[in-house]
Protein backbone atom coordinates (compact mmCIF):
# COMPACT_ATOMS: atom_id res chain seq x y z
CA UNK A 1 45.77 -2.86 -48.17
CA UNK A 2 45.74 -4.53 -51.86
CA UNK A 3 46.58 -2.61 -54.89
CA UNK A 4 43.26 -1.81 -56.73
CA UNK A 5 41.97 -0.49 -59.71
CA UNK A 6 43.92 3.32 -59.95
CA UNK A 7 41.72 6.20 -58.30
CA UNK A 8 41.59 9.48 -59.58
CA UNK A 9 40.62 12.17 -57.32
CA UNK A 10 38.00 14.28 -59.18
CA UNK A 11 37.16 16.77 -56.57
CA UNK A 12 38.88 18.62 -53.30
CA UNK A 13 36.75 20.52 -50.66
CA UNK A 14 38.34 22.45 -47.97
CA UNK A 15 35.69 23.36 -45.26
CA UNK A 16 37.28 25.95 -42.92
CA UNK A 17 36.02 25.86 -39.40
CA UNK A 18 36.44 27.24 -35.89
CA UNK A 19 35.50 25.59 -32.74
CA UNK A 20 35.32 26.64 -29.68
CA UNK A 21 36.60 24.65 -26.85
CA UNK A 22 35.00 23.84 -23.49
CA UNK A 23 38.01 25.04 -21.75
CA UNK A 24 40.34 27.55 -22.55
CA UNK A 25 44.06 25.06 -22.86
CA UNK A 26 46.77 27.16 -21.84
CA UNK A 27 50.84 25.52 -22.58
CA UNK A 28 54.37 27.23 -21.87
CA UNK A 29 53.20 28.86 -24.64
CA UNK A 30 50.45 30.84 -23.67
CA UNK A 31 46.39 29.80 -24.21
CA UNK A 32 43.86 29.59 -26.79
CA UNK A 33 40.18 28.48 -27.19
CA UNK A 34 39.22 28.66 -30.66
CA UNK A 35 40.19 26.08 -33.12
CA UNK A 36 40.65 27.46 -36.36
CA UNK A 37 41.56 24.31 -38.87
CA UNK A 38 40.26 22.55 -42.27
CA UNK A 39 38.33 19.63 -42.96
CA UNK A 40 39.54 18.11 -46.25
CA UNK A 41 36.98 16.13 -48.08
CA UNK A 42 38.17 14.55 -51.22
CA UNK A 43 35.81 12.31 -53.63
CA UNK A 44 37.04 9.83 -56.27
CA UNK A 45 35.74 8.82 -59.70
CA UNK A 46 33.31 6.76 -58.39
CA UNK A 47 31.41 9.46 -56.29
CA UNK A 48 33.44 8.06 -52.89
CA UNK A 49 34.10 10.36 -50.66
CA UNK A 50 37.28 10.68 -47.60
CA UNK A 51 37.86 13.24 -44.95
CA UNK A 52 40.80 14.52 -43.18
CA UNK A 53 41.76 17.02 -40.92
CA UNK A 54 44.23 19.51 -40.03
CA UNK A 55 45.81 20.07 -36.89
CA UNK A 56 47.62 23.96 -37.10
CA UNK A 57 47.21 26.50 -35.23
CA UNK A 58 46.63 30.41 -35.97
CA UNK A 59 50.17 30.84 -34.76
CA UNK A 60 53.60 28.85 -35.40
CA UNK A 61 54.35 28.50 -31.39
CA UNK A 62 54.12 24.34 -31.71
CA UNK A 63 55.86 24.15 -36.02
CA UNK A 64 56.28 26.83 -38.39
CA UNK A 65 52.80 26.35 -40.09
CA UNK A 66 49.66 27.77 -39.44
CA UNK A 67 45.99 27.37 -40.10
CA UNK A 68 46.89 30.26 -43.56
CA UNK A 69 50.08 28.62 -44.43
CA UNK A 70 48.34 25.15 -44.64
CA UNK A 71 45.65 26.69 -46.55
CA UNK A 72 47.90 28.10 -49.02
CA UNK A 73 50.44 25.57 -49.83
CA UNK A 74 47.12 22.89 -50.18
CA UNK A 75 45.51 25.10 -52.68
CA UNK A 76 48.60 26.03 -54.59
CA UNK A 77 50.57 23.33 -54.65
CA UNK A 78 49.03 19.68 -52.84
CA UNK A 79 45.89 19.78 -54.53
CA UNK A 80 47.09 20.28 -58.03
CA UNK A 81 49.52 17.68 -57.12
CA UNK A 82 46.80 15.05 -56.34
CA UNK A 83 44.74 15.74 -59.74
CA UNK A 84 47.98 14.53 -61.37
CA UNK A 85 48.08 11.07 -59.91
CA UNK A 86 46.69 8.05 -60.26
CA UNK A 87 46.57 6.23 -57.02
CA UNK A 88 46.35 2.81 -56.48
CA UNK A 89 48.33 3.02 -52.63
CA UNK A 90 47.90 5.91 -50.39
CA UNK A 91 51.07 5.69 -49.49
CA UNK A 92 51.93 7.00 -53.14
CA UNK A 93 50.29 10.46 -51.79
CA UNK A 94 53.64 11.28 -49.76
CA UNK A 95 55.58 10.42 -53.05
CA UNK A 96 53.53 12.63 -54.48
CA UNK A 97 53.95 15.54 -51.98
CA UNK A 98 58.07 15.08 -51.67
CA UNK A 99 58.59 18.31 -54.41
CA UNK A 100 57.21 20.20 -51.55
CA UNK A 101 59.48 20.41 -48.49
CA UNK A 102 57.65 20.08 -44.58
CA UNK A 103 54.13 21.37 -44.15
CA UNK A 104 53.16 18.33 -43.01
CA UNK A 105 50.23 19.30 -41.44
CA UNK A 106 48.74 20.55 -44.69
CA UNK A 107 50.58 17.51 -46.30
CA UNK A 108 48.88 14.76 -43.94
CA UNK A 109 45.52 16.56 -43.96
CA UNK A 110 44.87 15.27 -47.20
CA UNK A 111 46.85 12.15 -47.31
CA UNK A 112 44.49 11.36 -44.62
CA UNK A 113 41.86 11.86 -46.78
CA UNK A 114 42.80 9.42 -49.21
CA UNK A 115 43.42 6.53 -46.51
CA UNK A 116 40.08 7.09 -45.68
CA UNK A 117 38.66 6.93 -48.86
CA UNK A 118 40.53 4.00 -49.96
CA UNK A 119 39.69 2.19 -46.77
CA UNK A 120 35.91 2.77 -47.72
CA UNK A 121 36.51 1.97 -51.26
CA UNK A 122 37.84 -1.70 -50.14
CA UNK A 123 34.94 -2.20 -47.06
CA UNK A 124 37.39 -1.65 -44.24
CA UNK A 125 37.93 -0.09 -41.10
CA UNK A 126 40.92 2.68 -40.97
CA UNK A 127 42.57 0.76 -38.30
CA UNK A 128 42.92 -2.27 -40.74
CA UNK A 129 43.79 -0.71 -43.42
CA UNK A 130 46.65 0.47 -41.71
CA UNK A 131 47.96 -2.70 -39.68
CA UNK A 132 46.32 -2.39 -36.40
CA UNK A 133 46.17 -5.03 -33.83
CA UNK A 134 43.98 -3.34 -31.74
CA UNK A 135 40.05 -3.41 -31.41
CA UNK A 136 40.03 -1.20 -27.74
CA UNK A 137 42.77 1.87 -27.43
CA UNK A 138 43.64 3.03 -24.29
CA UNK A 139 43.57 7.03 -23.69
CA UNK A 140 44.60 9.35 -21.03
CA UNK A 141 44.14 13.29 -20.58
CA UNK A 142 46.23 16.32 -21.27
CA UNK A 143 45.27 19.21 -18.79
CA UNK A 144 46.64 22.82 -19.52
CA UNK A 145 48.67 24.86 -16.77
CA UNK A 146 45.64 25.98 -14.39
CA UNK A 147 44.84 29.20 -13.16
CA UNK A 148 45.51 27.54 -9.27
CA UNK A 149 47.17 24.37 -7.96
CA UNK A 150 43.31 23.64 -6.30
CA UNK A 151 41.85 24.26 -9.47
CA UNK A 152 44.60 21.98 -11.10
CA UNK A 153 43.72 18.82 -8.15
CA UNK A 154 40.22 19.55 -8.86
CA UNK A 155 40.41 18.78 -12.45
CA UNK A 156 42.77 16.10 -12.08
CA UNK A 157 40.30 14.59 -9.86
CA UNK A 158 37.79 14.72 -11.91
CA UNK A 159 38.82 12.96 -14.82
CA UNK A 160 40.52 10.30 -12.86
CA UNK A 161 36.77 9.62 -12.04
CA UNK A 162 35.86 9.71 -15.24
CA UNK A 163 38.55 7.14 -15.62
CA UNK A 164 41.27 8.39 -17.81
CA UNK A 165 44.34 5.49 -17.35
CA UNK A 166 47.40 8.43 -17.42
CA UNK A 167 46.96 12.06 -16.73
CA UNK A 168 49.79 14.34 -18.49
CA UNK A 169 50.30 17.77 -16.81
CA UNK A 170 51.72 21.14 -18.85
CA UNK A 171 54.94 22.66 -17.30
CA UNK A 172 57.06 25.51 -17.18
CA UNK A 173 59.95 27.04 -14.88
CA UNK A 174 57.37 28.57 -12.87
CA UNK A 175 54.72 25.62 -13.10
CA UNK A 176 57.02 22.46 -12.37
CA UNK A 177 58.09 20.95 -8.95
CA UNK A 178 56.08 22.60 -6.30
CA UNK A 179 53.03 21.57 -8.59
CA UNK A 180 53.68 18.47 -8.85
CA UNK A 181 54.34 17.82 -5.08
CA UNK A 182 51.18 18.85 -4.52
CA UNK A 183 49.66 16.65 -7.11
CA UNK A 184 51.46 13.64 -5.85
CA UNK A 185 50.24 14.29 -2.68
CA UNK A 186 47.03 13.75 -3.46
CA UNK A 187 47.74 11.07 -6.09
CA UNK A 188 50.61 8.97 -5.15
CA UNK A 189 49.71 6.40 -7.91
CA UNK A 190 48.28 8.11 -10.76
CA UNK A 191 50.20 6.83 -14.33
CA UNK A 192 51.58 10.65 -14.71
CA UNK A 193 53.65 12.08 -17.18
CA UNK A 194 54.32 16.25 -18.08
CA UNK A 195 54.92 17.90 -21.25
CA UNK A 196 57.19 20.96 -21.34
CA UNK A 197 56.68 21.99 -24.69
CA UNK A 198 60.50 23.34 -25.25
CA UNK A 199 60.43 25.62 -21.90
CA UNK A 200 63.79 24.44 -20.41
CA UNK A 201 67.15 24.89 -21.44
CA UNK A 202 70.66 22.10 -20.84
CA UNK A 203 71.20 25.43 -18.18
CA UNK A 204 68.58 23.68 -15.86
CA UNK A 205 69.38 20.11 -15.99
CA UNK A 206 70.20 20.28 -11.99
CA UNK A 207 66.40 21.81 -11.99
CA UNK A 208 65.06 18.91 -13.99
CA UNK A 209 67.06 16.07 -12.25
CA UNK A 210 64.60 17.10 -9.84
CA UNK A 211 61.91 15.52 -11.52
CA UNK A 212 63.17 12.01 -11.33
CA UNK A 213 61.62 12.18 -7.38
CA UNK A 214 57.56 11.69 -8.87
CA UNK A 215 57.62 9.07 -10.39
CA UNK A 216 56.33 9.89 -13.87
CA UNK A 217 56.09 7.85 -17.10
CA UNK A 218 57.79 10.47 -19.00
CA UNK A 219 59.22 14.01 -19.77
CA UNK A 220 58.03 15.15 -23.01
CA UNK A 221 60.20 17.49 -25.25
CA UNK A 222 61.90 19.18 -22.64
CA UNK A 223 64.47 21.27 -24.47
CA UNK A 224 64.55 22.71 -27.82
CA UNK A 225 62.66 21.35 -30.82
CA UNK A 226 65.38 20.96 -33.05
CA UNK A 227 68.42 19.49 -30.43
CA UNK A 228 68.89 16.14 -30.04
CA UNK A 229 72.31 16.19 -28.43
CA UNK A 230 71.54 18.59 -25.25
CA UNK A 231 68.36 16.10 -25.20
CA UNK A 232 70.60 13.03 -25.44
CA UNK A 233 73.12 14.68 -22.65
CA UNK A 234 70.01 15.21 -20.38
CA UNK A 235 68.54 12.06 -20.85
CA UNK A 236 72.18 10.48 -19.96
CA UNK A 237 71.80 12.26 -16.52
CA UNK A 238 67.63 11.38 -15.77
CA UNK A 239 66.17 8.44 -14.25
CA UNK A 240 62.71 9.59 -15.85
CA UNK A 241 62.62 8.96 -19.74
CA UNK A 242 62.63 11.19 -22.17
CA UNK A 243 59.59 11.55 -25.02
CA UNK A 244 60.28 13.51 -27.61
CA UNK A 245 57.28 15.12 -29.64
CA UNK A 246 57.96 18.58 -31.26
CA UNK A 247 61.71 17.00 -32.67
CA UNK A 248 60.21 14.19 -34.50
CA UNK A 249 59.44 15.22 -37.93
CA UNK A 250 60.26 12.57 -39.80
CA UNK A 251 61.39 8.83 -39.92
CA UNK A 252 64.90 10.16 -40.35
CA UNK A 253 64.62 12.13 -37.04
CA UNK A 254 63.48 9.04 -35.21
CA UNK A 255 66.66 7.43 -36.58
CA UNK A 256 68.91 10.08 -35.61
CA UNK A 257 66.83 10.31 -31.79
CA UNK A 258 67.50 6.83 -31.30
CA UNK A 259 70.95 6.37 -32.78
CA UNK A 260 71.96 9.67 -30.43
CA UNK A 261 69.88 8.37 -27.69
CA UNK A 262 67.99 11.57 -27.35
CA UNK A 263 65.07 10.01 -26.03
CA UNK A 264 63.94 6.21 -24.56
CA UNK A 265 59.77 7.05 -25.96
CA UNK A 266 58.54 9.02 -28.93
CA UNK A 267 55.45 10.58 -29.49
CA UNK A 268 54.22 10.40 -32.76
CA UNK A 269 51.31 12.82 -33.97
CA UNK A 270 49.93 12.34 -37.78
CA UNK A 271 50.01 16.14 -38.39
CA UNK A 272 53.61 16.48 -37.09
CA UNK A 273 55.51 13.67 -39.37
CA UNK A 274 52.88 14.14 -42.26
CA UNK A 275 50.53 11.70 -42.33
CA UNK A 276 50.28 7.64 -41.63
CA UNK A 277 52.75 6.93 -44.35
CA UNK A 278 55.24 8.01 -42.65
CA UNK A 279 53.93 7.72 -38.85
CA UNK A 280 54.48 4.31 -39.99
CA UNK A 281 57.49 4.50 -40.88
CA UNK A 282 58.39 5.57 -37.71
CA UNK A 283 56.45 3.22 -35.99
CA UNK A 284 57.35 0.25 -37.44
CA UNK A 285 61.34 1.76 -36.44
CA UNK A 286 60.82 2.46 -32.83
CA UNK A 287 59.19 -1.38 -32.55
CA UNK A 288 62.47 -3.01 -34.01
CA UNK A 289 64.52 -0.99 -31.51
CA UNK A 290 62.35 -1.32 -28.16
CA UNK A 291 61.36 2.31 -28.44
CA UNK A 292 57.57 2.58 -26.92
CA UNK A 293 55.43 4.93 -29.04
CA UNK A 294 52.11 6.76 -28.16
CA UNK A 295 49.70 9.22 -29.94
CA UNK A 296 49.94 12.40 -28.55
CA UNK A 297 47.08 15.31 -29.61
CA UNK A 298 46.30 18.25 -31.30
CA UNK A 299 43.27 19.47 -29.58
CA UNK A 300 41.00 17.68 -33.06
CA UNK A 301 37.70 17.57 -33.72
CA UNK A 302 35.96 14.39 -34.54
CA UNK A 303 37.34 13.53 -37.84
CA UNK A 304 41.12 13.56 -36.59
CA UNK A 305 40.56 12.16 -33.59
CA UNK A 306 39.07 9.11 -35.67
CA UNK A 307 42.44 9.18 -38.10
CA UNK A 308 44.57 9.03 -34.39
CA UNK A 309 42.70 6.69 -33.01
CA UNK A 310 42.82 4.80 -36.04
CA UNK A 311 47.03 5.27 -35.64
CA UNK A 312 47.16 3.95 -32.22
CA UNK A 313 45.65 0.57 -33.13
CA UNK A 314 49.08 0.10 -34.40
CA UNK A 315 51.06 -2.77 -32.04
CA UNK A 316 53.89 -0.51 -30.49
CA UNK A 317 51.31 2.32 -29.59
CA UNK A 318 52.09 1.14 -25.16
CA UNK A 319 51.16 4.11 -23.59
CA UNK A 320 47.67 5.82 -23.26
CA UNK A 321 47.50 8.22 -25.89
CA UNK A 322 45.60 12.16 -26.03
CA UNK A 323 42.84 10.73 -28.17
CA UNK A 324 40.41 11.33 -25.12
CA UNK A 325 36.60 11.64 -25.67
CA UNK A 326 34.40 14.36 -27.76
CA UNK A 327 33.02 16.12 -24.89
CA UNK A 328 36.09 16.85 -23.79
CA UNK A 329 36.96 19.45 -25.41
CA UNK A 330 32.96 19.77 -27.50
CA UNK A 331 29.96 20.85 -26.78
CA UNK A 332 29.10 19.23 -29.85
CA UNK A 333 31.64 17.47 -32.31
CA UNK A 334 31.45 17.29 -36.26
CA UNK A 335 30.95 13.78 -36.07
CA UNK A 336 27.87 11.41 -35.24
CA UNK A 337 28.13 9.05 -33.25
CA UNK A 338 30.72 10.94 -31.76
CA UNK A 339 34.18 9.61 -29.63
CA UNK A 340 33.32 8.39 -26.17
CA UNK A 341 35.37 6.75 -23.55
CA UNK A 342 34.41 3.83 -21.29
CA UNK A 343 36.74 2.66 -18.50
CA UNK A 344 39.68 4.37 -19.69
CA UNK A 345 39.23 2.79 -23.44
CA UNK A 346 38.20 3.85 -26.81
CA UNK A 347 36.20 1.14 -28.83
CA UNK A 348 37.50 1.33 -32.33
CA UNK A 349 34.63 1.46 -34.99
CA UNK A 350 33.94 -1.63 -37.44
CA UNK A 351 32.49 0.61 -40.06
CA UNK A 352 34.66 1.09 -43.19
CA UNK A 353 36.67 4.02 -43.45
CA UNK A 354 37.15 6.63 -40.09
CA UNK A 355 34.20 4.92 -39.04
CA UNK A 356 32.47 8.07 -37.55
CA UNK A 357 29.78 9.84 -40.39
CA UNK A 358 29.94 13.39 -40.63
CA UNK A 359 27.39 15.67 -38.90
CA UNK A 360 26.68 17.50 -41.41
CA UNK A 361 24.68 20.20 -39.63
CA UNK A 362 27.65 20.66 -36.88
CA UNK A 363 29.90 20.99 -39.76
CA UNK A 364 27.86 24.07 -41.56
CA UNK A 365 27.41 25.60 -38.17
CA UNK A 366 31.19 25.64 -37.18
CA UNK A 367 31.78 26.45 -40.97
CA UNK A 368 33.40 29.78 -41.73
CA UNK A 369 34.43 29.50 -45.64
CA UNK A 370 34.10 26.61 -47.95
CA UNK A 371 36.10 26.09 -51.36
CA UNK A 372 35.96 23.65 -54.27
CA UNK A 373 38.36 22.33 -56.87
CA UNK A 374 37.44 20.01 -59.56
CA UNK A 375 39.69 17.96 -61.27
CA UNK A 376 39.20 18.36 -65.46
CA UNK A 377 42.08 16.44 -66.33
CA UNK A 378 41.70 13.02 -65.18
C-alpha cells in the first residue's frame, strides 16, 4: 500500500453487540452462546469510514482480556492515541499503540479499522492491501466437545457434506482417544486436526503419544499458554505436529517457538498478536523458515471474519483455516452479502475495503450500547 496524503481520524464509534449463536460451542473450557464484542467504526477527514472487530470474550479463559477490559483500555487510552496521529501507513497504528502493553484484542480492533479504511481510501480490496496472493481461501470447521460421541459423528457428517476441506475437533482428558477412534472409524480420511486449548500437562505426554495413531494434521496448543520448552520437549517425542495458538502473541514469540522448536505450524489469529501489522510480521517469519501458518477463529461476526479472511490470502496461509461460512454460527450476520462457502472455498470480495457492507439493520438489532468520540484537535 503507497504512502498517501496523512489521514486524520476525526471520529471513533464503538457499537457494542451480542449475538447469539446457532449452537451453543463448548471447549476444555466450558461453553458459551452469546457473543458479547465491539464493532469499531472509525471515519477520516474526508467522511470515509472503516470497521473492525473485536474478538474477547466476557471471561479471560482464552487471554487475560475481556469484552470490559477491551472496552476500557480503547476508550481511555487507544482512541485518544489515534486522534494524535497523522497516518499515512496503518502499520504506524501499532507504533502508535506500543505505550500500551498487550490488549491486543482491543489494540487490533481498531488497527483493523484503519486497514480498512485506508484500503477504501486507495480503491482496494483488504486482501491487496495487505499482500495476498490469493483470490479463493480454503476453510474448514471447528466443532465444540458434543454432548455424545453420535451427536459428535452426526455433526461431523454433516458438514463434511456441506464440504468443509479439514474438520478440527475440541479435546480434553476425558474427550480425547476413545473419541477419536470412533471418529476415525467412520472417517478414515477426513483432513483432521484437534485443539486442546491448554488441557494437558508434560505429566501426560505417554497419554498424548497416543495421538500420533489418527493420523491428524495437527495438535493445537496442547500444554500451557505461556511454555514453550515442555511444548518443544513434547513435540521432540510426537510424530503429529505441534500448532501453537494461545502462545503466540507476538512476532517475538514466533521467534522464540521456532528457535526452541516448540512447534512445526502456528496459528495465527488477528485478535491474538494485535492486528495485521504484526500477523505479518509473523507471517512473513514462519514463510522464511518453512513454518506452515493458518487462520484459526474467534467465533466473529461478519466484519472479522472479512478482516481473517482477508489475512489468509496471505501466501504461507497452507492449511484450511476457521473462517467458515455466516450461517454457521448466524441466523443472520451484520454483514450483507454475507460469508458463504462453496466446495470447501471462500471467494474473496473485489470490492475495496472488507468488501462486505454493513447491515445496518442487523447491526441496531444485535446493538446493546453505542458511544461516540470526536476528534477536536486535528
Amino acid at each position: 500500500m503507497p504512502a498517501t496524503e496523512p489521514i486524520f481520524i476525526k471520529q471513533v464509534i464503538l457499537h457494542r453487540l451480542v449475538m447469539r449463536l446457532k449452537n451453543p460451542f463448548s471447549t476444555s473450557f466450558g461453553t458459551f452462546q452469546d457473543k458479547d464484542f465491539f464493532v469499531v467504526e472509525v471515519v477520516d477527514q474526508h467522511g470515509i469510514q472503516g470497521f473492525g472487530e473485536s474478538v474477547a470474550f466476557p471471561t479471560p479463559w482464552y487471554t487475560e482480556e475481556t469484552v470490559e477490559t477491551s472496552a476500557h483500555v480503547m476508550e481511555s487510552f487507544l482512541i485518544p492515541l489515534i486522534f494524535q496521529t497523522p497516518l499515512t501507513h496503518p502499520d504506524q497504528v501499532s507504533e502508535c499503540f506500543q505505550p500500551v502493553r498487550r490488549n491486543n484484542m482491543a489494540k487490533a480492533a481498531i488497527e483493523g479499522a484503519v486497514w480498512d479504511l485506508f484500503a477504501k481510501k486507495d480503491g482496494v480490496s483488504l486482501a491487496k492491501a495487505i499482500g495476498g496472493t490469493k483470490q479463493k481461501i480454503d476453510v474448514g470447521v471447528s466443532i465444540g466437545i458434543q454432548s455424545s460421541i453420535t451427536e459428535l459423528l452426526h455433526t461431523i457428517d454433516h458438514h463434511v457434506q456441506e464440504g468443509y476441506k479439514r474438520v478440527k475437533l475440541k479435546i480434553k482428558p476425558s474427550w480425547d482417544t476413545q473419541m477419536l477412534t470412533e471418529v476415525r472409524k467412520h472417517f478414515p480420511k477426513l483432513p483432521l486436526m484437534v485443539d486442546a486449548n491448554s488441557a494437558y500437562t508434560l505429566k501426560e505426554i505417554d497419554h498424548l503419544k497416543q495421538l500420533d495413531m489418527f493420523d491428524l494434521q495437527m495438535i493445537e496448543q496442547p500444554l500451557a499458554h505461556d511454555d514453550f520448552i515442555d511444548h518443544a520437549r513434547l513435540q521432540s517425542q510426537l510424530v503429529t505436529p505441534i500448532c501453537l495458538d494461545e502462545s503466540i502473541h507476538t512476532f517475538s514469540n514466533a521467534k522464540t517457538a521456532i528457535a526452541l522448536g516448540s512447534c512445526q505450524i502456528i496459528n495465527i489469529k488477528l485478535g491474538r498478536v494485535g492486528g495485521i501489522t504484526e500477523a505479518k510480521k509473523i507471517h512473513d517469519y514462519c514463510a522464511s523458515h518453512s513454518i506452515p501458518v493458518w487462520c484459526g477463529g474467534m467465533l466473529e461476526a461478519g466484519v472479522g471474519r472479512a478482516h481473517s479472511l482477508a489475512l489468509a490470502s496471505l501466501p504461507q496461509f497452507i492449511f484450511p483455516g476457521d473462517t467458515s461460512a455466516s450461517n454457521r454460527y448466524w441466523e443472520k450476520d451484520i454483514i450483507q452479502p454475507e460469508v458463504t462457502m462453496k466446495n470447501g472455498m471462500v471467494q474473496l470480495p473485489e470490492e475495496a475495503g472488507i468488501g462486505y457492507p454493513i447491515d445496518w439493520q442487523a447491526l441496531e438489532k444485535y446493538r446493546i450500547d453505542k458511544k461516540v468520540w470526536n476528534n477536536t484537535k486535528n
